[in-house]
C-alpha atoms as a PDB file:
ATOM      1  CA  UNK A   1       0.000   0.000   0.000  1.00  0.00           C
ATOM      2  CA  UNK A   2       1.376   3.543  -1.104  1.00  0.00           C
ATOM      3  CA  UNK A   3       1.912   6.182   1.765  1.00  0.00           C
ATOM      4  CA  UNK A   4      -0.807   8.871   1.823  1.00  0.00           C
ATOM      5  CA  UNK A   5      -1.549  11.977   3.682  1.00  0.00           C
ATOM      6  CA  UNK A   6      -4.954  13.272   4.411  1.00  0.00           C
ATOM      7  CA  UNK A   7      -6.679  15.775   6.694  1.00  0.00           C
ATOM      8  CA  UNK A   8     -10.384  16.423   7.920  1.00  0.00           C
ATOM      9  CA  UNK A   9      -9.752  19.544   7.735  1.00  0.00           C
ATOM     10  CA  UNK A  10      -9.355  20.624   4.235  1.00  0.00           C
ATOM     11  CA  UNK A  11      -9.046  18.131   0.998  1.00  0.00           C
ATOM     12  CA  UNK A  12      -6.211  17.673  -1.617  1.00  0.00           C
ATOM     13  CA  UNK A  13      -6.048  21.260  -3.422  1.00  0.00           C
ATOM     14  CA  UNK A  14      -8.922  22.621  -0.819  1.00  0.00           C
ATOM     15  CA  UNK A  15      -9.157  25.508   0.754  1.00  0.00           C
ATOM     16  CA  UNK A  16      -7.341  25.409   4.311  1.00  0.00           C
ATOM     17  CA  UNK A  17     -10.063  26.999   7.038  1.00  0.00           C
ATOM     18  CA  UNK A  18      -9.317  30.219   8.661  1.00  0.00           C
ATOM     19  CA  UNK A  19      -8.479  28.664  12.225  1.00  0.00           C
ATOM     20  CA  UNK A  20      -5.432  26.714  10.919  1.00  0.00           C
ATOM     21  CA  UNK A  21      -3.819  30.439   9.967  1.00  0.00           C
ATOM     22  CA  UNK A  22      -2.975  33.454  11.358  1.00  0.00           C
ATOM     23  CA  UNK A  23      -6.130  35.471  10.845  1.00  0.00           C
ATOM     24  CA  UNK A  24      -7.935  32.684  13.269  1.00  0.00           C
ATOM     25  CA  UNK A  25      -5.874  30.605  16.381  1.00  0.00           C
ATOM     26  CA  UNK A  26      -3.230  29.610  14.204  1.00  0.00           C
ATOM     27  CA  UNK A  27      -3.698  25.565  15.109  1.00  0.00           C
ATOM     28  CA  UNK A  28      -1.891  23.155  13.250  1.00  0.00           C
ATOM     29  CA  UNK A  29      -4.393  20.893  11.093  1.00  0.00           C
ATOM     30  CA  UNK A  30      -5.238  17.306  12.326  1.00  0.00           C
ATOM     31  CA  UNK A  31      -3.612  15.398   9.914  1.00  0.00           C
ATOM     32  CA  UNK A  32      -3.511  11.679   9.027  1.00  0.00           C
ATOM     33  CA  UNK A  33      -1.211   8.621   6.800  1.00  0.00           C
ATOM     34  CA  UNK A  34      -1.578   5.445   5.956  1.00  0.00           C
ATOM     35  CA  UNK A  35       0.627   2.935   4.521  1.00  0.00           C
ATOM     36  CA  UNK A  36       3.927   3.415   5.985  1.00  0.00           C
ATOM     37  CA  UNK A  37       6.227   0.660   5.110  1.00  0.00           C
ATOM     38  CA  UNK A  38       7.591  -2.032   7.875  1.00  0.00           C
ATOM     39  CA  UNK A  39      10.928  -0.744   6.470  1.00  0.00           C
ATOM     40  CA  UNK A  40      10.430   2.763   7.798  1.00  0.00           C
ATOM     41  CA  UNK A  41      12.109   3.813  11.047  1.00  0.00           C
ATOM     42  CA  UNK A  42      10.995   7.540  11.455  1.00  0.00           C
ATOM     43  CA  UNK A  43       8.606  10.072   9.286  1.00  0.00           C
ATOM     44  CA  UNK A  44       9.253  13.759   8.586  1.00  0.00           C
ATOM     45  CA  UNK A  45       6.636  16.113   8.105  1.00  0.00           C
ATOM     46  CA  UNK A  46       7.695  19.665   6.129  1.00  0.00           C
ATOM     47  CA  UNK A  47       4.961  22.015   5.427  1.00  0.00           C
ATOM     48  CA  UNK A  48       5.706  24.946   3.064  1.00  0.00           C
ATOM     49  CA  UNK A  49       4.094  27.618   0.423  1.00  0.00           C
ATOM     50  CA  UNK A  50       6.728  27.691  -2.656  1.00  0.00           C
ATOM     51  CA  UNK A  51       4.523  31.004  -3.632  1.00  0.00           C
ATOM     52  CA  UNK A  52       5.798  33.251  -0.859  1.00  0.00           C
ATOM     53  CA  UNK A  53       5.622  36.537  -0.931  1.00  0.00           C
ATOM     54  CA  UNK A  54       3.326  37.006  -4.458  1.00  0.00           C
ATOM     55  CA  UNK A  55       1.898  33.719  -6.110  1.00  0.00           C
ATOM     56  CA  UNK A  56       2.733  36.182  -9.317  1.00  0.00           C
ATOM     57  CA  UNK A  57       6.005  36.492  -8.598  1.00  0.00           C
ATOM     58  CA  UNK A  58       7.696  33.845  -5.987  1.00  0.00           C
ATOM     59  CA  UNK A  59      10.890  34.753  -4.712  1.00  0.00           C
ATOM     60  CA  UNK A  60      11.450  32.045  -2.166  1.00  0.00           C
ATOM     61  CA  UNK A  61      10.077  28.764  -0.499  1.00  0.00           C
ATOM     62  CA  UNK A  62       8.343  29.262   3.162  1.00  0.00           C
ATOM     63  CA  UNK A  63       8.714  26.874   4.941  1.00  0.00           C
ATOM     64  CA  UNK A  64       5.750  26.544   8.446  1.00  0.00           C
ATOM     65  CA  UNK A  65       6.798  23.610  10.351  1.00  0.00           C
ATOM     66  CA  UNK A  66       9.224  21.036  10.714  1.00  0.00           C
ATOM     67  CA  UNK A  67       9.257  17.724  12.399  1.00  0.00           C
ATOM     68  CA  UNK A  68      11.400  14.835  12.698  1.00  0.00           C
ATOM     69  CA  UNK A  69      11.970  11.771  14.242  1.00  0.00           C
ATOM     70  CA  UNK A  70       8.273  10.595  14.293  1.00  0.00           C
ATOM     71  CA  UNK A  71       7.945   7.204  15.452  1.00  0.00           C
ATOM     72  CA  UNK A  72       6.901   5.175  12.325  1.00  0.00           C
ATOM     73  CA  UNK A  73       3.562   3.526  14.179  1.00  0.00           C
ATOM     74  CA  UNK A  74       1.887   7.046  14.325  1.00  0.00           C
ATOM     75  CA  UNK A  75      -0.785   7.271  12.153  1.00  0.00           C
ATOM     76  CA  UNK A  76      -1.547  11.079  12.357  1.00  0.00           C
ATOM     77  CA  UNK A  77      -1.703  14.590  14.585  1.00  0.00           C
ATOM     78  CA  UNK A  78      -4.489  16.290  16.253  1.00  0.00           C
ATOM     79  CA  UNK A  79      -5.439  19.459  15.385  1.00  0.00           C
ATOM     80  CA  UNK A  80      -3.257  22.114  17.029  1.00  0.00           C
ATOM     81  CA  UNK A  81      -1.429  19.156  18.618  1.00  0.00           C
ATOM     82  CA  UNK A  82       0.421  19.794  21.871  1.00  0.00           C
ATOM     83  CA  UNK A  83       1.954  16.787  22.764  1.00  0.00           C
ATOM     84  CA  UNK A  84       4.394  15.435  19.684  1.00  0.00           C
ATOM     85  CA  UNK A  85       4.810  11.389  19.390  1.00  0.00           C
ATOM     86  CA  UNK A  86       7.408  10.282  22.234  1.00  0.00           C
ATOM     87  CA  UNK A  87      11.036  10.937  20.110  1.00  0.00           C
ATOM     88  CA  UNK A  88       9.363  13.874  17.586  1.00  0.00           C
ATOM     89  CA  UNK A  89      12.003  16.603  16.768  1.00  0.00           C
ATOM     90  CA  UNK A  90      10.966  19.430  15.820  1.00  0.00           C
ATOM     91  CA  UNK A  91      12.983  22.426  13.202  1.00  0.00           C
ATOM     92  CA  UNK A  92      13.118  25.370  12.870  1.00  0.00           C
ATOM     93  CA  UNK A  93      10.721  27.398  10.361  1.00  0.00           C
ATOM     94  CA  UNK A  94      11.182  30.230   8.740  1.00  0.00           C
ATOM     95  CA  UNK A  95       9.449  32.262  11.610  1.00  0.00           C
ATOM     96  CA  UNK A  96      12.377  31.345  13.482  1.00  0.00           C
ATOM     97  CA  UNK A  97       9.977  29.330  15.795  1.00  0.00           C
ATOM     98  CA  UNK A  98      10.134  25.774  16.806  1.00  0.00           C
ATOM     99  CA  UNK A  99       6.132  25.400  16.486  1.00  0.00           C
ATOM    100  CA  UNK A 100       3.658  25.630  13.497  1.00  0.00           C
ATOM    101  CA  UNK A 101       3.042  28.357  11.897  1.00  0.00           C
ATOM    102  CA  UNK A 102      -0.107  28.641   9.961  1.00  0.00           C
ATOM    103  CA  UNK A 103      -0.369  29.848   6.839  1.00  0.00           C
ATOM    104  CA  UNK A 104      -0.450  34.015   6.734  1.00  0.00           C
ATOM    105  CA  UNK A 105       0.364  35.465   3.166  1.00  0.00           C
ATOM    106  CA  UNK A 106       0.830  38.904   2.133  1.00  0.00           C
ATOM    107  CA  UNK A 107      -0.639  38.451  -0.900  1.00  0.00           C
ATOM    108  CA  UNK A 108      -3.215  36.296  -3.317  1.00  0.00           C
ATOM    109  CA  UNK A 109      -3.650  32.698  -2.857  1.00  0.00           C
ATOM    110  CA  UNK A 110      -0.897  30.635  -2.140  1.00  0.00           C
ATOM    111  CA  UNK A 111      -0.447  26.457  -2.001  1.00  0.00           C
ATOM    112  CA  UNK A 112       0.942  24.952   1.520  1.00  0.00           C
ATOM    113  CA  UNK A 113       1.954  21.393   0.713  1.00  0.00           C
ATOM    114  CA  UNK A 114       2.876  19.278   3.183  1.00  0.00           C
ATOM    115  CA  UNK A 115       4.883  16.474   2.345  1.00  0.00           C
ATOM    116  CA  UNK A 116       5.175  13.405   4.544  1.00  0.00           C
ATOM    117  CA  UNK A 117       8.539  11.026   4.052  1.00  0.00           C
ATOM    118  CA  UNK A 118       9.275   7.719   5.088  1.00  0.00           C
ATOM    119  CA  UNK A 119      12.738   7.171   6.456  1.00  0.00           C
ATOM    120  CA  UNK A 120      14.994   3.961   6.486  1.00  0.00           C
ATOM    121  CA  UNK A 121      17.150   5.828   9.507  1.00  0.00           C
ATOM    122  CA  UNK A 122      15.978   8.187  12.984  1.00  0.00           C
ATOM    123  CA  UNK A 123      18.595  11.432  11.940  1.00  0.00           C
ATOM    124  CA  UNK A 124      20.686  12.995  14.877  1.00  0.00           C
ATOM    125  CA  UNK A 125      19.825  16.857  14.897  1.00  0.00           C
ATOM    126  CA  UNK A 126      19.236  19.525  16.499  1.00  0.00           C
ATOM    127  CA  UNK A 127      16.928  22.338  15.280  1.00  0.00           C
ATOM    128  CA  UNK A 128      17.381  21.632  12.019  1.00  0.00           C
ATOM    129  CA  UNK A 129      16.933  24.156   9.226  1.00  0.00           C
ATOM    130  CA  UNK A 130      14.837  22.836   6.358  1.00  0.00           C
ATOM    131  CA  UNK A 131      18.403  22.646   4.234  1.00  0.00           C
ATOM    132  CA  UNK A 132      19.680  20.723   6.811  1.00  0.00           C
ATOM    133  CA  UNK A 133      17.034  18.294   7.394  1.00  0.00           C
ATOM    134  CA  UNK A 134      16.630  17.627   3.577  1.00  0.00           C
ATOM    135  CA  UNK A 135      20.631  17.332   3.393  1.00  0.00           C
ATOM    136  CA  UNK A 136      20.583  14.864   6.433  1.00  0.00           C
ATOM    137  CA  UNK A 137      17.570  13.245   4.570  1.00  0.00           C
ATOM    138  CA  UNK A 138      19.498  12.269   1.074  1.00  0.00           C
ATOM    139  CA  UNK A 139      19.617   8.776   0.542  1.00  0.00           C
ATOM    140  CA  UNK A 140      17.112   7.848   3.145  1.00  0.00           C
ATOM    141  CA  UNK A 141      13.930   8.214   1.434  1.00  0.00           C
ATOM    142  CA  UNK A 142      11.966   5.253   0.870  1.00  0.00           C
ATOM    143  CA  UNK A 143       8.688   7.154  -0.096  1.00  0.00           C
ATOM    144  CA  UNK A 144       6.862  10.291   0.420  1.00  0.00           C
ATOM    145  CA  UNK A 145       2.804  11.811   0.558  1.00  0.00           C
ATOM    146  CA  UNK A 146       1.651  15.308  -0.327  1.00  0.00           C
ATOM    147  CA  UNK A 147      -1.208  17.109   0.649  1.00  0.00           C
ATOM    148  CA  UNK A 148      -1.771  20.328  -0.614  1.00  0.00           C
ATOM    149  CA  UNK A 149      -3.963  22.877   0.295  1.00  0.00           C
ATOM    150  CA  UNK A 150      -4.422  26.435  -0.412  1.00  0.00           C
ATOM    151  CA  UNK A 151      -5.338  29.936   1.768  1.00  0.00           C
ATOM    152  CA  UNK A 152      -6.083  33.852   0.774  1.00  0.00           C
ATOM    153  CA  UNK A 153      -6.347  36.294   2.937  1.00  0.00           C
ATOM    154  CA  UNK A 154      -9.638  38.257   3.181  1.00  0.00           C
END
């Protein structure tokens, strides 16, 4: 069975509700996979908007949360989760934060994917940086989900 990532909150390519972004409490959405691999030893969840600042003109990738280390039996996250799976790392975003960050941009409608990989190894970091998770990453990746969904700010 092929990994996937859903969420009750918002569908593939749906419209992410106002209380998983900054104009509501800024919770991080429940989210939820199925089949990780017996071969897996940790996931890693990155959650981004490639459109940032102007879906017309994108200078740069955003990245909102980062998080490591999760213990391959988990199966999902709670909305605005408080309590990470026993061994979860977490990175840091580009709020310089160690927490989500819901989506919040400046302008038009931008896509937040968030991209769930399978890992053959745990990784040994601290903090991590997106480029230094994905560097630390290379050559582990046995499969990966996407979910993407999409805000505007009115």
């Amino acid at each position: 069975m092929a990994l996937t990532l859903t969420s009750p909150a918002f569908s593939d390519q749906g419209a992410i509700p106002k209380r998983h972004t900054c104009q509501g409490p800024d919770l991080s959405p429940p989210l939820a996979w199925t089949g990780v691999s017996e071969a897996t030893k940790s996931l890693v969840l990155i959650v981004d908007d490639p459109d940032a600042p102007d879906p017309a003109a994108p200078k740069m990738t955003w990245v909102h949360w980062l998080l490591f280390n999760i213990p391959p039996q988990t199966q999902g996250l709670p909305e605005g989760v408080q309590r990470l799976p026993a061994g979860t790392q977490v990175g840091l975003n580009d709020f310089k934060t160690l927490r989500y960050g819901g989506p919040c941009p400046p302008i038009g409608r931008h896509r937040y994917f968030h991209t769930l990989y399978a890992l053959d190894t745990c990784l040994a970091l601290t903090h991590p940086s997106r480029d230094q998770l994905e560097a630390a990453m290379q050559g582990h990746i046995l499969e990966q989900a996407e979910l993407m969904g999409t805000y505007q700010k009115f």
